[in-house]
N, C-alpha and C. Protein backbone atom coordinates (compact mmCIF):
# COMPACT_ATOMS: atom_id res chain seq x y z
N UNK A 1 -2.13 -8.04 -15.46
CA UNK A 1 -3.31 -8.73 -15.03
C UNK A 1 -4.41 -8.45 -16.05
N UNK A 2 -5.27 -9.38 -16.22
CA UNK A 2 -6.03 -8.72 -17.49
C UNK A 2 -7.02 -8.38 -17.05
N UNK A 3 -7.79 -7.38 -17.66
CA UNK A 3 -9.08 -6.70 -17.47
C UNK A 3 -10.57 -7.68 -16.71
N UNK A 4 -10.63 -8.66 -16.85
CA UNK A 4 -11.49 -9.58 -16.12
C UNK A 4 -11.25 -9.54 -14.59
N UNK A 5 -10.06 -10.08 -14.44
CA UNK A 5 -9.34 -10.12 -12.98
C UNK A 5 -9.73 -8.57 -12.69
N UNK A 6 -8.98 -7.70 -12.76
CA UNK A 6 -8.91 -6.42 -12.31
C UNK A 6 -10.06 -6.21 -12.11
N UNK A 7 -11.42 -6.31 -12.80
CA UNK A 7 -12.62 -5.85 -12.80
C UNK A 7 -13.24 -6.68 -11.48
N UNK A 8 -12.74 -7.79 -11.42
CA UNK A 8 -13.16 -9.02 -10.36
C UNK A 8 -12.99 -7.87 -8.95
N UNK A 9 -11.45 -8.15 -9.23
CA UNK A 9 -10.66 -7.44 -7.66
C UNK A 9 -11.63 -5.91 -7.35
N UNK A 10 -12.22 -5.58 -8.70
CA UNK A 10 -12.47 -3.93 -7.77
C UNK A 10 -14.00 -3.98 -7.52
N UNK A 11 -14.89 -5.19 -8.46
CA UNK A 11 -15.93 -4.68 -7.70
C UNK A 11 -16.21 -5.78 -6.38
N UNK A 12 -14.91 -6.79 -5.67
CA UNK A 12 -15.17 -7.28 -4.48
C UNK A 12 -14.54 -6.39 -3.82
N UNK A 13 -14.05 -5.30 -4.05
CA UNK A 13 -13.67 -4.07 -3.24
C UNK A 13 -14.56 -3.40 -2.93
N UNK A 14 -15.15 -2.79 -3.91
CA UNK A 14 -15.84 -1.85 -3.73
C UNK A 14 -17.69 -2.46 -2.96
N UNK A 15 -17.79 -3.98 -2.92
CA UNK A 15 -18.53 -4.14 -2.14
C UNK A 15 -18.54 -4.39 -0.79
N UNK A 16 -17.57 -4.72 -0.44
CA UNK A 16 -16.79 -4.75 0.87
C UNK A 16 -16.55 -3.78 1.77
N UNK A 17 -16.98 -3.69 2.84
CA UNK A 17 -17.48 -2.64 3.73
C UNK A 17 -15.95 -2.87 4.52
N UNK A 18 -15.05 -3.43 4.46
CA UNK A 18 -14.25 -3.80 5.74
C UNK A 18 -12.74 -3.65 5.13
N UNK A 19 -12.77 -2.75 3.81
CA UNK A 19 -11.33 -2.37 3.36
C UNK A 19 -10.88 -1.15 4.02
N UNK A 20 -9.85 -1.25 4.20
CA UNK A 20 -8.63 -0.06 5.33
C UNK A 20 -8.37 0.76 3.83
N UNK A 21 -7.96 1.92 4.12
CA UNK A 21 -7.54 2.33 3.46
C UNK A 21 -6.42 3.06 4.25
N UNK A 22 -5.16 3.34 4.20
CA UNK A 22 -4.63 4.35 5.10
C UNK A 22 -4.20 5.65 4.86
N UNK A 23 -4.50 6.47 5.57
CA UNK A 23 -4.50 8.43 5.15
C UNK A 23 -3.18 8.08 4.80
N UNK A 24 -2.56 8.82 3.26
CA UNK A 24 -1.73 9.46 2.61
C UNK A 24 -1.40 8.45 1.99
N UNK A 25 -1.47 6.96 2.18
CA UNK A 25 -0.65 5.86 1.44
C UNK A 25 -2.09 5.62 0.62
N UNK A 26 -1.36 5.52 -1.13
CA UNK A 26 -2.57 4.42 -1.60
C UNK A 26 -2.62 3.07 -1.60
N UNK A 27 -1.51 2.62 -0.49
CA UNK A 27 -1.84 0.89 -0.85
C UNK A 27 -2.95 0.63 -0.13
N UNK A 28 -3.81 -0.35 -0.50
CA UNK A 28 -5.07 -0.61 0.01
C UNK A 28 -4.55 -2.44 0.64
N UNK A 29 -5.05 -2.17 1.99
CA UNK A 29 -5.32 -3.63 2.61
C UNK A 29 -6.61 -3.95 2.51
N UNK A 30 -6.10 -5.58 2.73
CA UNK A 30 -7.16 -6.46 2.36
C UNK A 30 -7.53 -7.10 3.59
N UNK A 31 -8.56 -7.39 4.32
CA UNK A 31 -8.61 -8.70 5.49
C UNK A 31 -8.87 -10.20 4.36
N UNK A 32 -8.79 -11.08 5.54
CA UNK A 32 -9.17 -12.70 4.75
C UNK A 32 -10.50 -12.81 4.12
N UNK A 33 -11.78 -12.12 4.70
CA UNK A 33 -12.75 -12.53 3.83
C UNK A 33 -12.50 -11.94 2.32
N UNK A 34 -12.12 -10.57 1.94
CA UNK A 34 -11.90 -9.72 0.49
C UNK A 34 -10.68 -11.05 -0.12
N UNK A 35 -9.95 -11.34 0.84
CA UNK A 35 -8.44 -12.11 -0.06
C UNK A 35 -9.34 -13.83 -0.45
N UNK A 36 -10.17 -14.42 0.53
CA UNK A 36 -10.62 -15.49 0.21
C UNK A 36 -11.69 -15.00 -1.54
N UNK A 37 -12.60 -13.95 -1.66
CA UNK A 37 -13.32 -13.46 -2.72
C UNK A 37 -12.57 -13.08 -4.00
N UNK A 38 -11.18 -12.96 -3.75
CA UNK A 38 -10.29 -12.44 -4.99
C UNK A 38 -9.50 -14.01 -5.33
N UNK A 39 -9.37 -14.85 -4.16
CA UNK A 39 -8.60 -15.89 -5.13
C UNK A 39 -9.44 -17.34 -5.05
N UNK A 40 -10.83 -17.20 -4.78
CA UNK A 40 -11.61 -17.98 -4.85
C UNK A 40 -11.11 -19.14 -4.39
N UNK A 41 -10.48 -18.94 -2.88
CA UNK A 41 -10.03 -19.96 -2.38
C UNK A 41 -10.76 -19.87 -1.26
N UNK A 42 -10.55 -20.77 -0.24
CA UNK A 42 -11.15 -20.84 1.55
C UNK A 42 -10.05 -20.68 2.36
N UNK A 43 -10.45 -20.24 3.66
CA UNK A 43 -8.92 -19.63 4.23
C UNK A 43 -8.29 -21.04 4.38
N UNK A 44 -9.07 -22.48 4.93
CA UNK A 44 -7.75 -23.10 4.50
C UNK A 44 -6.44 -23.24 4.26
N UNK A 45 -6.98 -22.97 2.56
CA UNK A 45 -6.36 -23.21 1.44
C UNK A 45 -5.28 -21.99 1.51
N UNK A 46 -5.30 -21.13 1.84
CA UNK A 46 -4.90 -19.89 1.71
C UNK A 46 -3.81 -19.97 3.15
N UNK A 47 -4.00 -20.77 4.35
CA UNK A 47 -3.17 -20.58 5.13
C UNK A 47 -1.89 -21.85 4.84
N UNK A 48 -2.69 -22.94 4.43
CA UNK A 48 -2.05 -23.76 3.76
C UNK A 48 -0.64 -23.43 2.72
N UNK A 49 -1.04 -22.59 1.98
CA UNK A 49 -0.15 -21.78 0.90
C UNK A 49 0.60 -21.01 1.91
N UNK A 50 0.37 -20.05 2.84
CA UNK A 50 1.49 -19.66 3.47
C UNK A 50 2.53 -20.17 4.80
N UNK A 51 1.61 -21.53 5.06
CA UNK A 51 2.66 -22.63 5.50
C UNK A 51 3.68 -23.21 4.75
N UNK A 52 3.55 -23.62 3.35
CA UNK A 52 4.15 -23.94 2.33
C UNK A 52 5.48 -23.06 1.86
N UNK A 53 4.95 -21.47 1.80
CA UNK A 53 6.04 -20.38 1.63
C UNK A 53 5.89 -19.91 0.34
N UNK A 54 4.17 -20.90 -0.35
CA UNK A 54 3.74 -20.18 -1.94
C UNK A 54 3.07 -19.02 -2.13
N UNK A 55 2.85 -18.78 -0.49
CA UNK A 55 1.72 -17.39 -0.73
C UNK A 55 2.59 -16.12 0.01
N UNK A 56 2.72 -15.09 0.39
CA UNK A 56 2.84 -13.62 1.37
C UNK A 56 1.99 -14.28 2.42
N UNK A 57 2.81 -14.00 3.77
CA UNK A 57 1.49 -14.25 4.92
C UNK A 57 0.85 -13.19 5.72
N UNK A 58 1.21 -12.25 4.64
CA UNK A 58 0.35 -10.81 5.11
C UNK A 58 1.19 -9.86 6.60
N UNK A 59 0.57 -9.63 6.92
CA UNK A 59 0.97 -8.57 7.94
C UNK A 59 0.29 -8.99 9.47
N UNK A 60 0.94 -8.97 10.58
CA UNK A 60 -0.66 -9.03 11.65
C UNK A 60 -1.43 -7.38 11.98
N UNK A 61 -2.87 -7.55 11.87
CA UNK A 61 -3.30 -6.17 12.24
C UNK A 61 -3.76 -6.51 13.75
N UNK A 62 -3.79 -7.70 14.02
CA UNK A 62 -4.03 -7.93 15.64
C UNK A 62 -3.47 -9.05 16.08
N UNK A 63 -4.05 -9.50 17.50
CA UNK A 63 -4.01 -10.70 18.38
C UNK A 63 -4.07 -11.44 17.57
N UNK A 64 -4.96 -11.58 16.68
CA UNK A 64 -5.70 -12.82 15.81
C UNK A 64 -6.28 -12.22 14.40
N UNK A 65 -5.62 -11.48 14.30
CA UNK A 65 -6.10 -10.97 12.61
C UNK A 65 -5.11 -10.51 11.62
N UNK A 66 -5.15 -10.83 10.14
CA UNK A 66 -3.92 -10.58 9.13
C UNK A 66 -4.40 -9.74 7.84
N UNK A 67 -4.13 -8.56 7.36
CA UNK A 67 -4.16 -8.52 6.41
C UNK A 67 -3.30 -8.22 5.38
N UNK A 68 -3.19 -8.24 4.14
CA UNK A 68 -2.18 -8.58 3.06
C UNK A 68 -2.34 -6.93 1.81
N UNK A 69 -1.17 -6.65 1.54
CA UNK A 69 -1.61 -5.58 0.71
C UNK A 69 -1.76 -6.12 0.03
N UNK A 70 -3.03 -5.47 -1.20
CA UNK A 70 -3.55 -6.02 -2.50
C UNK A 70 -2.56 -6.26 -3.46
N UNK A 71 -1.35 -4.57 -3.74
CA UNK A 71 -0.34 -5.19 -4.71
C UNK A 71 0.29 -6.26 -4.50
N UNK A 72 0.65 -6.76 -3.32
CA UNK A 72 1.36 -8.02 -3.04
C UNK A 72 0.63 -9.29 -3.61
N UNK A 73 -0.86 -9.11 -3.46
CA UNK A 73 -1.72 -10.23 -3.78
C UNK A 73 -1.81 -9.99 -5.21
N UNK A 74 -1.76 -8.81 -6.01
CA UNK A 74 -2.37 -8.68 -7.52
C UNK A 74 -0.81 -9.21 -8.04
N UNK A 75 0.66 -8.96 -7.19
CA UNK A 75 1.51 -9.81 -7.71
C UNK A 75 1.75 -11.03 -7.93
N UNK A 76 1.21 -11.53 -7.15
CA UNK A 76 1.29 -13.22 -6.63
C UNK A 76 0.21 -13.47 -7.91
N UNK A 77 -0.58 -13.19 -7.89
CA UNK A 77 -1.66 -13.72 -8.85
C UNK A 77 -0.83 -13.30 -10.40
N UNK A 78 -0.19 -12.35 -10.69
CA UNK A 78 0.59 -11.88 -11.91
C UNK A 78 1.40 -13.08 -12.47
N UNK A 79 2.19 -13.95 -11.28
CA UNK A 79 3.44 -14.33 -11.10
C UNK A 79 3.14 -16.22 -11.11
N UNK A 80 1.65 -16.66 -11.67
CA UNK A 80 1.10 -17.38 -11.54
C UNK A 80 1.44 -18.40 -12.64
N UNK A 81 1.56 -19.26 -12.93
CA UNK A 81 1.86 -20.14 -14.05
C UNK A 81 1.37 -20.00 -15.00
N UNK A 82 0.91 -19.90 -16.27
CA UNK A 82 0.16 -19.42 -17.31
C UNK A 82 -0.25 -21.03 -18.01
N UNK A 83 -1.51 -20.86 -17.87
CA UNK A 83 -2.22 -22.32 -18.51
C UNK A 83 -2.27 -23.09 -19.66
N UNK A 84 -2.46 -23.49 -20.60
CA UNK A 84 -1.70 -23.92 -21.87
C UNK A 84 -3.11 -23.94 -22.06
């Protein structure tokens, strides 16, 4: 991932009051507002993609709520078509 992106992803992290972190694991979850700020999409678009089967559809953390680990998302974004 190149240094732009990465820099993107950590300081909408690090402004984000609503990242999990979980004792002893370092994977860091994401909710939909941090995942809509990293792929500059709208959830829409984003549920759209995991109706399709182009995106991870995350995990449920509730009744009505999903979040996605970041490596899964910093993969998907890795794994992206490369632009000419």
């Amino acid at each position: 991932m190149s240094e732009t992106a990465t820099a993107l992803i950590k300081q909408t992290l690090e402004n984000s009051q609503k990242a999990a972190i979980l004792p002893g694991i370092e994977e860091r979850l994401i909710n939909m507002t941090q995942l809509e700020a990293i792929l500059s999409r709208k959830k829409s678009s984003i549920y759209s993609m995991i109706k399709d089967g182009t995106f991870p559809p995350g995990y449920l953390s509730g009744p009505k709520s999903r979040v996605w680990r970041l490596s899964e998302v910093m993969t998907w974004i890795d794994n992206l078509p490369k632009a000419n």
